[in-house]
C-alpha atoms as a PDB file:
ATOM      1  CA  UNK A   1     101.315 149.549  93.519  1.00  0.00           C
ATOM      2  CA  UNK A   2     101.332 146.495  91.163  1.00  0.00           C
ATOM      3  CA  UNK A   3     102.636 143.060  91.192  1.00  0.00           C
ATOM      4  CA  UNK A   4     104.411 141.989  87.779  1.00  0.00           C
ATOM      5  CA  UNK A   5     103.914 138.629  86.633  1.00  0.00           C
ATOM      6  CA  UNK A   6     103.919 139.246  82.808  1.00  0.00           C
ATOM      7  CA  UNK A   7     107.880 139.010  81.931  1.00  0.00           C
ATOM      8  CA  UNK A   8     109.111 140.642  78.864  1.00  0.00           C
ATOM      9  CA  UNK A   9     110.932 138.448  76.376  1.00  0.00           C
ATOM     10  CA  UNK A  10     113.741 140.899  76.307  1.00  0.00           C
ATOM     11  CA  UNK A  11     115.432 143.230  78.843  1.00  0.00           C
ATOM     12  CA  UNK A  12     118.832 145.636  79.241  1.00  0.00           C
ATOM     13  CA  UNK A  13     120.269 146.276  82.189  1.00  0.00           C
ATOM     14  CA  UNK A  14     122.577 149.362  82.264  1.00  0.00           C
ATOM     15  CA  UNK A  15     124.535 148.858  85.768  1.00  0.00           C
ATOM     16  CA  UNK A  16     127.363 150.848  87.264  1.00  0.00           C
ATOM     17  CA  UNK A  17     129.153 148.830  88.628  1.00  0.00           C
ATOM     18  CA  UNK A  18     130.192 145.110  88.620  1.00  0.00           C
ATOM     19  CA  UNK A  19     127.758 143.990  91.913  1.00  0.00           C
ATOM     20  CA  UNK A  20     125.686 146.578  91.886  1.00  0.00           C
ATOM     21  CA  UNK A  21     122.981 144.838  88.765  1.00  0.00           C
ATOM     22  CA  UNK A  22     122.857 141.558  90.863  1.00  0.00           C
ATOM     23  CA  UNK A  23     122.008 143.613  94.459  1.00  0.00           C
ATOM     24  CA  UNK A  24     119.646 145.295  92.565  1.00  0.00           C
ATOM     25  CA  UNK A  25     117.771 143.064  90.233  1.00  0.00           C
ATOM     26  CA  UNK A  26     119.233 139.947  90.861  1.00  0.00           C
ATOM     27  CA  UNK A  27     116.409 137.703  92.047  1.00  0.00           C
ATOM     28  CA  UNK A  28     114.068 139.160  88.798  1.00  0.00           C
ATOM     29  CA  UNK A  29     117.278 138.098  86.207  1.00  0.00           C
ATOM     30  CA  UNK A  30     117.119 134.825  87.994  1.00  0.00           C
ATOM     31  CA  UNK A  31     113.561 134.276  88.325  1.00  0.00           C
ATOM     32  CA  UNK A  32     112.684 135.778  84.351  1.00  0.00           C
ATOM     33  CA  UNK A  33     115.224 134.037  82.887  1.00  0.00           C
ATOM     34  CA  UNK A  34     114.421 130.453  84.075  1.00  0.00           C
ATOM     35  CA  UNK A  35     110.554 130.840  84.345  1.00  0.00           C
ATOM     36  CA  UNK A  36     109.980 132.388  81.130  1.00  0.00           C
ATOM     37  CA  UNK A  37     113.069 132.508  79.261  1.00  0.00           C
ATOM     38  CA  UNK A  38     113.708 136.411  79.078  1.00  0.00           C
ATOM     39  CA  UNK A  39     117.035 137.212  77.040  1.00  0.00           C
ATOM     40  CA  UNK A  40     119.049 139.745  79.194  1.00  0.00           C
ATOM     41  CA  UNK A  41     121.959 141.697  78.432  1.00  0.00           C
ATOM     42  CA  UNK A  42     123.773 143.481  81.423  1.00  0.00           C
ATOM     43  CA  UNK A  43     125.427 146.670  80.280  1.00  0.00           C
ATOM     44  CA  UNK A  44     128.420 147.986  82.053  1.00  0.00           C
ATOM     45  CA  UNK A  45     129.383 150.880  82.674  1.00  0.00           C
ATOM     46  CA  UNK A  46     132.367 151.319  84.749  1.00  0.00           C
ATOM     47  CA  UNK A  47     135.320 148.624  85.405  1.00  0.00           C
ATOM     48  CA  UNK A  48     135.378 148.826  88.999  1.00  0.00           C
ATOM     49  CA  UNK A  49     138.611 149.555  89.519  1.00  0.00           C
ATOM     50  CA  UNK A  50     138.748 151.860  92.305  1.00  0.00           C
ATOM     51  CA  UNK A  51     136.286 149.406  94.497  1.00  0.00           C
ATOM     52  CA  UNK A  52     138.895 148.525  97.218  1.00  0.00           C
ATOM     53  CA  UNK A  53     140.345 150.379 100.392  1.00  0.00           C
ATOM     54  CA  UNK A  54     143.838 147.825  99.534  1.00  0.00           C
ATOM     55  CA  UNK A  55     146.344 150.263  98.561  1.00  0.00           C
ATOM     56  CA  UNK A  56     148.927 147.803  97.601  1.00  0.00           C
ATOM     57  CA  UNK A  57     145.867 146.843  94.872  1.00  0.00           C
ATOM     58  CA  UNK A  58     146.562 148.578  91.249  1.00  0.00           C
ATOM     59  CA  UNK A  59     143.524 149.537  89.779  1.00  0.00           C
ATOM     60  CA  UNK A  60     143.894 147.899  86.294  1.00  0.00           C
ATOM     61  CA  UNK A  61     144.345 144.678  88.180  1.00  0.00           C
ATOM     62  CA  UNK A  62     141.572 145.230  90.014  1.00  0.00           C
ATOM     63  CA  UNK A  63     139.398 145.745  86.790  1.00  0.00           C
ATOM     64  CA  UNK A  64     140.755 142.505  85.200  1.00  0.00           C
ATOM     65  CA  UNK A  65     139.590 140.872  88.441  1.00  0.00           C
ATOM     66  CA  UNK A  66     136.263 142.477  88.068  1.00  0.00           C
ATOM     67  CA  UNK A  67     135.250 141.272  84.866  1.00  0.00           C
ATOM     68  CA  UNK A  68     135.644 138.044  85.257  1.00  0.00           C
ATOM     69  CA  UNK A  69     133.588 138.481  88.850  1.00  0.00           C
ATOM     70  CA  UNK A  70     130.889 139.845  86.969  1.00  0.00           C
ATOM     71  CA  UNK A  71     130.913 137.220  84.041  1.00  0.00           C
ATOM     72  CA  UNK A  72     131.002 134.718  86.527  1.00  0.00           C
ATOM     73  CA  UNK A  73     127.866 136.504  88.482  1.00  0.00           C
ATOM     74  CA  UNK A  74     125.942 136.985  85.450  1.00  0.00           C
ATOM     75  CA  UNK A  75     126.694 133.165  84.310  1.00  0.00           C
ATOM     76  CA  UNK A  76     124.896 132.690  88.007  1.00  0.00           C
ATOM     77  CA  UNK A  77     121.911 133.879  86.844  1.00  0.00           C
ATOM     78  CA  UNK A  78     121.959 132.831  83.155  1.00  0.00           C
ATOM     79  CA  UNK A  79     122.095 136.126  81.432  1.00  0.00           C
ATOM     80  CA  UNK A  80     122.690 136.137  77.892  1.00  0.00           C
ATOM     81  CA  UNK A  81     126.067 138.312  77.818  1.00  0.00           C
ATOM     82  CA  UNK A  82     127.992 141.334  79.247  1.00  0.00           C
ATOM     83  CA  UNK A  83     128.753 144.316  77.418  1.00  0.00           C
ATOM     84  CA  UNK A  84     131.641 146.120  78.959  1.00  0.00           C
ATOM     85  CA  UNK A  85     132.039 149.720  78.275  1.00  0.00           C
ATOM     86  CA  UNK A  86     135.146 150.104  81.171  1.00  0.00           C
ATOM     87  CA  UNK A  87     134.973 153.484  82.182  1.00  0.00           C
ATOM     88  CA  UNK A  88     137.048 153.955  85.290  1.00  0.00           C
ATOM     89  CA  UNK A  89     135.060 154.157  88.422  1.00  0.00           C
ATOM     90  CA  UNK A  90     134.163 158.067  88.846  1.00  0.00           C
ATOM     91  CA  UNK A  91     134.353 159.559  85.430  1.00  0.00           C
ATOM     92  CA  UNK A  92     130.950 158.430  84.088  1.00  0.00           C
ATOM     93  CA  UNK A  93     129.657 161.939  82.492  1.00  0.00           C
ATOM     94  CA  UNK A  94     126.504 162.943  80.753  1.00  0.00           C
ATOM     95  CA  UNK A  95     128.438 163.303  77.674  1.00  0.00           C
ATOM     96  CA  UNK A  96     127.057 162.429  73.722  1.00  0.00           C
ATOM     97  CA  UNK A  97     129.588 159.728  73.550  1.00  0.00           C
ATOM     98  CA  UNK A  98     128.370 157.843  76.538  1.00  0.00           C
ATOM     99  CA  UNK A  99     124.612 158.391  76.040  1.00  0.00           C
ATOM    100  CA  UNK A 100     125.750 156.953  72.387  1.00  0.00           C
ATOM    101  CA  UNK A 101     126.842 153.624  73.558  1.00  0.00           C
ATOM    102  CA  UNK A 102     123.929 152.776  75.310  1.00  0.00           C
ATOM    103  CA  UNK A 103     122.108 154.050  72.489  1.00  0.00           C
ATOM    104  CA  UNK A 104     123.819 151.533  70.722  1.00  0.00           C
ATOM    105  CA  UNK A 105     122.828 148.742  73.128  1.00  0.00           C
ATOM    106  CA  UNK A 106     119.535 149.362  73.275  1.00  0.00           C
ATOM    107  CA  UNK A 107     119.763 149.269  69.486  1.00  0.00           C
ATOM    108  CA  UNK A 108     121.490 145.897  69.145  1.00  0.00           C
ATOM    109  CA  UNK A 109     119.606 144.052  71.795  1.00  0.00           C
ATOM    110  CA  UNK A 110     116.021 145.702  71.239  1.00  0.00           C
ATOM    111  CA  UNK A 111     114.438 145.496  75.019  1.00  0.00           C
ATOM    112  CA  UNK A 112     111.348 145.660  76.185  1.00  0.00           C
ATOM    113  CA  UNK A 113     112.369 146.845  79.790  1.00  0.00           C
ATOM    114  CA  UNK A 114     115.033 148.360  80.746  1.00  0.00           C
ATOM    115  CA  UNK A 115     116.943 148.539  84.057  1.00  0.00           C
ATOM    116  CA  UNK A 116     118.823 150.999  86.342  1.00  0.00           C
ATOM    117  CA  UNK A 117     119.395 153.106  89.488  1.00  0.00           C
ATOM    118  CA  UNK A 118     116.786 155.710  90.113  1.00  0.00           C
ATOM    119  CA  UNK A 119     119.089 158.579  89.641  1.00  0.00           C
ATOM    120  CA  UNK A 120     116.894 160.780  91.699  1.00  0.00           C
ATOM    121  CA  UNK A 121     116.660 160.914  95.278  1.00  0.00           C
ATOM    122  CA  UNK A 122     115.074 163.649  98.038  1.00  0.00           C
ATOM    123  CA  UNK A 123     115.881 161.817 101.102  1.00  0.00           C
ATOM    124  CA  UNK A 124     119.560 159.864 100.793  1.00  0.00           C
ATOM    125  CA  UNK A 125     122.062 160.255  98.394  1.00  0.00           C
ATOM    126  CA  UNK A 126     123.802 157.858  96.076  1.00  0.00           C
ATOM    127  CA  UNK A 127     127.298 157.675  94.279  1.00  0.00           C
ATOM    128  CA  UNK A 128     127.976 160.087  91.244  1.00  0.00           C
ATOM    129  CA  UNK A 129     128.206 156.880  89.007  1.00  0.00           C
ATOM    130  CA  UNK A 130     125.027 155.595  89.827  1.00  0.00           C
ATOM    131  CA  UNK A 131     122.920 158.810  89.318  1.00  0.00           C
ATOM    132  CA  UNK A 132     125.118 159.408  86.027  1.00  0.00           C
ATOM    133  CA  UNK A 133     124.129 155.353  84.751  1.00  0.00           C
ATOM    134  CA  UNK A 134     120.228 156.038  85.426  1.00  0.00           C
ATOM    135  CA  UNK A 135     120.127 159.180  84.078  1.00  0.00           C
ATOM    136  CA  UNK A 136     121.763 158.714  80.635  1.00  0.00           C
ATOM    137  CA  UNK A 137     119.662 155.203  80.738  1.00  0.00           C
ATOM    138  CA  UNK A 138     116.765 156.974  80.647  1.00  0.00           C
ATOM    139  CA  UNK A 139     117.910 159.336  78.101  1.00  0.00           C
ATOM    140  CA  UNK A 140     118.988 157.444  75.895  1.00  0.00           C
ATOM    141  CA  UNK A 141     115.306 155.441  75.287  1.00  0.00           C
ATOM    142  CA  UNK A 142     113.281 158.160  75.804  1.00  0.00           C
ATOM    143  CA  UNK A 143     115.201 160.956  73.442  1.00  0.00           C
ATOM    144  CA  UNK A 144     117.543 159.104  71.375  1.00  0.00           C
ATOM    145  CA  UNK A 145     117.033 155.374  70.757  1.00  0.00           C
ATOM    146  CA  UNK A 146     114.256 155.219  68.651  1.00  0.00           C
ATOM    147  CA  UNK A 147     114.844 157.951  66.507  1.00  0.00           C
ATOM    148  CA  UNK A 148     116.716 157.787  63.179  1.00  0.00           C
ATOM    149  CA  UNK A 149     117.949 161.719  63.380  1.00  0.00           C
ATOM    150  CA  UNK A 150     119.762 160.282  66.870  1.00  0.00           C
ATOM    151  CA  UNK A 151     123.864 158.901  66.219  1.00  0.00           C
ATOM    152  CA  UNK A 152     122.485 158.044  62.629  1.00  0.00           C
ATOM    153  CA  UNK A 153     125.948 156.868  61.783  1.00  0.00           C
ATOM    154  CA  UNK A 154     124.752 153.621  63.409  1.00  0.00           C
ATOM    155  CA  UNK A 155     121.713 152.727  61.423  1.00  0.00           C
ATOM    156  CA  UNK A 156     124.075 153.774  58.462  1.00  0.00           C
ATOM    157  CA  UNK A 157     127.416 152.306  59.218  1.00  0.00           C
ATOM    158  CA  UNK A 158     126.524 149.868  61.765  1.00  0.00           C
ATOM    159  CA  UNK A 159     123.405 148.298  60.266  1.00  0.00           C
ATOM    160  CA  UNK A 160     121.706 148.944  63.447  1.00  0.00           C
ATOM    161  CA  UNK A 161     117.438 149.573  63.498  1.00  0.00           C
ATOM    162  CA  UNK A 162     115.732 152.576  65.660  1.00  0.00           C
ATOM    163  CA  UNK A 163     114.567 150.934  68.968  1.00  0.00           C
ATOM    164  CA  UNK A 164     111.470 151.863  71.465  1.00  0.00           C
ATOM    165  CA  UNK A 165     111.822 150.763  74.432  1.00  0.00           C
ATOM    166  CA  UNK A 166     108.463 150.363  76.317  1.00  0.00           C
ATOM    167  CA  UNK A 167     109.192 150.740  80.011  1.00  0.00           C
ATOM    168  CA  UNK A 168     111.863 151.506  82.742  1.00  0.00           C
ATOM    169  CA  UNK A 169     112.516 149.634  85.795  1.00  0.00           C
ATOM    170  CA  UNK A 170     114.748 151.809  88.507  1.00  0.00           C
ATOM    171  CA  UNK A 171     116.097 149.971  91.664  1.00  0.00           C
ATOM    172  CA  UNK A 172     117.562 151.656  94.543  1.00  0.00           C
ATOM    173  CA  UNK A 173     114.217 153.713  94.093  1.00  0.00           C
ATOM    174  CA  UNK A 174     112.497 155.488  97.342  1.00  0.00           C
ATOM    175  CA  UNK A 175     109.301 155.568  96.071  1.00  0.00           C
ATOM    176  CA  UNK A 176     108.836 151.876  94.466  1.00  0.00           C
ATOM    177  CA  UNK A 177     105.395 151.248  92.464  1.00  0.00           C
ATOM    178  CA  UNK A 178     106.123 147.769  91.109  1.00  0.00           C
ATOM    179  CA  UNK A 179     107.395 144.596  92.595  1.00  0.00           C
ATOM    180  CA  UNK A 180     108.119 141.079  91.805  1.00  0.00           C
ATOM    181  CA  UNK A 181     108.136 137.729  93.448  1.00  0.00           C
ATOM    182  CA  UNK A 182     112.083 136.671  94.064  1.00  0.00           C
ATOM    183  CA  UNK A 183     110.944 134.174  96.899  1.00  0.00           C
ATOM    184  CA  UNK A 184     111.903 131.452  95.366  1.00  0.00           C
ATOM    185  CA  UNK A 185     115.267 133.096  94.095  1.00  0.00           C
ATOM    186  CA  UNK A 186     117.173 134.640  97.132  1.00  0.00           C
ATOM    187  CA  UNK A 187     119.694 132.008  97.260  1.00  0.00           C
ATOM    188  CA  UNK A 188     120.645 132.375  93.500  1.00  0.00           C
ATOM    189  CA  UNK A 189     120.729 136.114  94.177  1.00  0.00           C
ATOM    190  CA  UNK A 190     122.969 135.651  96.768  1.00  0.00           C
ATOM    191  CA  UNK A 191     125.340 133.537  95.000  1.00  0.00           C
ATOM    192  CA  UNK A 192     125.592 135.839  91.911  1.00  0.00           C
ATOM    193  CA  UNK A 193     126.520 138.761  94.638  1.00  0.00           C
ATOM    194  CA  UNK A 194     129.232 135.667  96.261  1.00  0.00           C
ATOM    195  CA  UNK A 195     130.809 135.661  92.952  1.00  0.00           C
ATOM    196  CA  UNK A 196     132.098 139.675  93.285  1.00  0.00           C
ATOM    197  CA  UNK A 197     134.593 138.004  95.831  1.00  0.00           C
ATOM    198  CA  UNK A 198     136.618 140.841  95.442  1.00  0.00           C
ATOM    199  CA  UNK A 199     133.916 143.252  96.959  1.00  0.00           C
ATOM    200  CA  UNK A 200     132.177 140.605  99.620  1.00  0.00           C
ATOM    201  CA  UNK A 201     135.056 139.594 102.288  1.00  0.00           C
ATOM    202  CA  UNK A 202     133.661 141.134 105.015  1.00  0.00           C
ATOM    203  CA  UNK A 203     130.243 138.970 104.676  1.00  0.00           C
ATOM    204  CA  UNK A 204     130.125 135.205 105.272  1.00  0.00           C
ATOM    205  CA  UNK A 205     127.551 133.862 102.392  1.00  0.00           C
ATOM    206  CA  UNK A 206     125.167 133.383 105.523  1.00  0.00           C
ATOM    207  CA  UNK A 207     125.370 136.994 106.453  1.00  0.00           C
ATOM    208  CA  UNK A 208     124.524 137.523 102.805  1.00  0.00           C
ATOM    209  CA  UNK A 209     121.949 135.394 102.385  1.00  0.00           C
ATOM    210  CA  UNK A 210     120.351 136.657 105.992  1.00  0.00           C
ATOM    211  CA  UNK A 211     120.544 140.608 104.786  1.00  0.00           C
ATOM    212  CA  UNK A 212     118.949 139.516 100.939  1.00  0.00           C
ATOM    213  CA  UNK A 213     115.930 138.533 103.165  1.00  0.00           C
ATOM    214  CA  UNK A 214     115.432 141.391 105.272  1.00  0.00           C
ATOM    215  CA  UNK A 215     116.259 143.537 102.027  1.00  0.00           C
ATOM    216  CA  UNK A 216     113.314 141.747  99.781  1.00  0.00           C
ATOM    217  CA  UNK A 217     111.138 140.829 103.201  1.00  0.00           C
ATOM    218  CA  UNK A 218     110.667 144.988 103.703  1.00  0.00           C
ATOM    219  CA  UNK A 219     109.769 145.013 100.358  1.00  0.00           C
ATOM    220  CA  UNK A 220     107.181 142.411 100.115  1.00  0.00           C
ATOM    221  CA  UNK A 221     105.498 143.429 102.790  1.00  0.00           C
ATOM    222  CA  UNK A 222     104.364 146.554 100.657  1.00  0.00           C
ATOM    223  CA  UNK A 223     102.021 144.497  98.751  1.00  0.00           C
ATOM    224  CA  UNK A 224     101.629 141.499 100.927  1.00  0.00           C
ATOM    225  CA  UNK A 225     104.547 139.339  99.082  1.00  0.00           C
ATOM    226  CA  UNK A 226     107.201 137.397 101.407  1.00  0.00           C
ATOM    227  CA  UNK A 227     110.008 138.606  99.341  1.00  0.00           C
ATOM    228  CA  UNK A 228     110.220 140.688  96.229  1.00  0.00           C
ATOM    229  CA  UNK A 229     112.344 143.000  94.723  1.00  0.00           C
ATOM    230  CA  UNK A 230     110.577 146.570  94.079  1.00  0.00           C
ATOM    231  CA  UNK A 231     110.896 149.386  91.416  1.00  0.00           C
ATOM    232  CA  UNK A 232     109.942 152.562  90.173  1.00  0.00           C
ATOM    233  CA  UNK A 233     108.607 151.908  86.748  1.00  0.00           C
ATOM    234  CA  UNK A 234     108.775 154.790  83.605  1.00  0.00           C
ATOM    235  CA  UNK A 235     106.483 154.259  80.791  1.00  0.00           C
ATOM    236  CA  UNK A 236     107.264 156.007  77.717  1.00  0.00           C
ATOM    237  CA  UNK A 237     104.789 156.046  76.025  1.00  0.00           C
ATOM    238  CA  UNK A 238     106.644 156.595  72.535  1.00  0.00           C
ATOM    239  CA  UNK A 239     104.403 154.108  70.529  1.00  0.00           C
ATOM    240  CA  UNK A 240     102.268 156.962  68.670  1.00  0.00           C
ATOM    241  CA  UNK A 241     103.338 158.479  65.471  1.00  0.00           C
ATOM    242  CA  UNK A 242     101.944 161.760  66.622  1.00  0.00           C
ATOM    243  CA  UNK A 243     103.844 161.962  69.812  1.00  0.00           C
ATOM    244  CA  UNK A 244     107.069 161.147  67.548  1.00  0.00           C
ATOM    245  CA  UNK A 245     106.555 164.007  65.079  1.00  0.00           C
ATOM    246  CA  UNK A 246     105.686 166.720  68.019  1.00  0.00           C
ATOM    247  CA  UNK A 247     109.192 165.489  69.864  1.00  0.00           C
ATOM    248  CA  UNK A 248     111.872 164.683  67.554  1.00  0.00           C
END
């Protein structure tokens, strides 16, 4: 197990869901992006719009209240932008065109790191979406991203570059091996979560707040931190001409 305190200067986060980024990885966006000025894009996936149990609620209402909770969240915590691919909630596939766009983001925003939901699990399960997000996040920098043979139509029409990306961070992980200190960011966590109003009526901010720290507190304890936010991490290992002729 190992404590991170070398930020990367760049990092995509390929989320879900609007909320689900900031329950994640919220203290780390926070806490890079003030300390050490890491430019982070959050990527998502879905629109949200079947996140209610209101049926007198339309769903492309609901989306249009969604984005704006999740621009507002990710203004919280100073992220550089939001790409919005707005897939309805449920229909995110392993399919060329998705793994494509996020091709495409890793392309045009060039992380370091990037983040997601560990999409695999031997003890609890998780939502379709979430184990479809990780999955093709994964795919798409370890097969695709940094090859030119991969969606070549956007290095030729697009004016996009090839792209490795270095490492993966998964949340939501049951086996976490890395961890970072969010001590001093659980109250900006918790108010980029606040801003999802739409999904956090049933929790006073204090009840938030209160469940943040038992959250990071379990994890911290794993490697003697008060709070921290933990992850399994993928390296890739894709930096080595060799490996890149045996594997395209």
């Amino acid at each position: 197990m190992e404590i991170i305190t070398d930020p990367p200067s760049r990092a995509l986060i390929v989320t879900p869901h609007p909320d689900d980024a900031e329950g994640g990885c919220g203290g780390t966006m926070g806490k890079w992006v003030k300390e050490s000025g890491t430019q982070i894009v959050v990527l998502m996936c879905t629109n949200g719009d079947k996140g209610t149990s209101d049926r007198d609620l339309d769903p492309e209402t609901l989306a249009g209240i969604r984005e704006i909770e999740q621009k507002n969240a990710s203004n919280v915590l100073g992220v550089q932008g939001v790409v919005f691919l707005r897939y309805p909630d449920g229909t995110l596939e392993d399919s060329y065109r998705y793994r494509g766009e996020v091709v495409r983001e890793i392309r045009r925003h060039r992380p370091e790191i990037i983040f997601g939901i560990d999409p695999y699990r031997s003890i609890s399960h998780t939502h379709r979406d979430h184990r479809m997000s990780g999955q093709v996040a994964l795919d798409a920098a370890f097969t695709y991203a940094w090859s030119p043979l991969h969606y070549p139509e956007q290095i030729v029409e697009e004016g996009l570059s090839p792209h490795m990306v270095s490492e993966a961070y998964l949340w939501g992980t049951e086996s976490p091996d890395v961890f970072i200190d969010v001590e001093d960011y659980l109250e900006l966590k918790a108010d980029s979560l606040s801003a999802h109003a739409s999904q956090m009526q049933r929790r006073t901010p204090e009840d938030r707040l209160r469940r943040i720290k038992e959250g990071t507190g379990k994890q911290g304890e794993l490697v003697g931190l008060n709070h921290a936010e933990g992850f399994r991490r993928i390296q890739f290992q894709l930096g080595t001409t060799s490996w890149a002729m045996l594997h395209r």
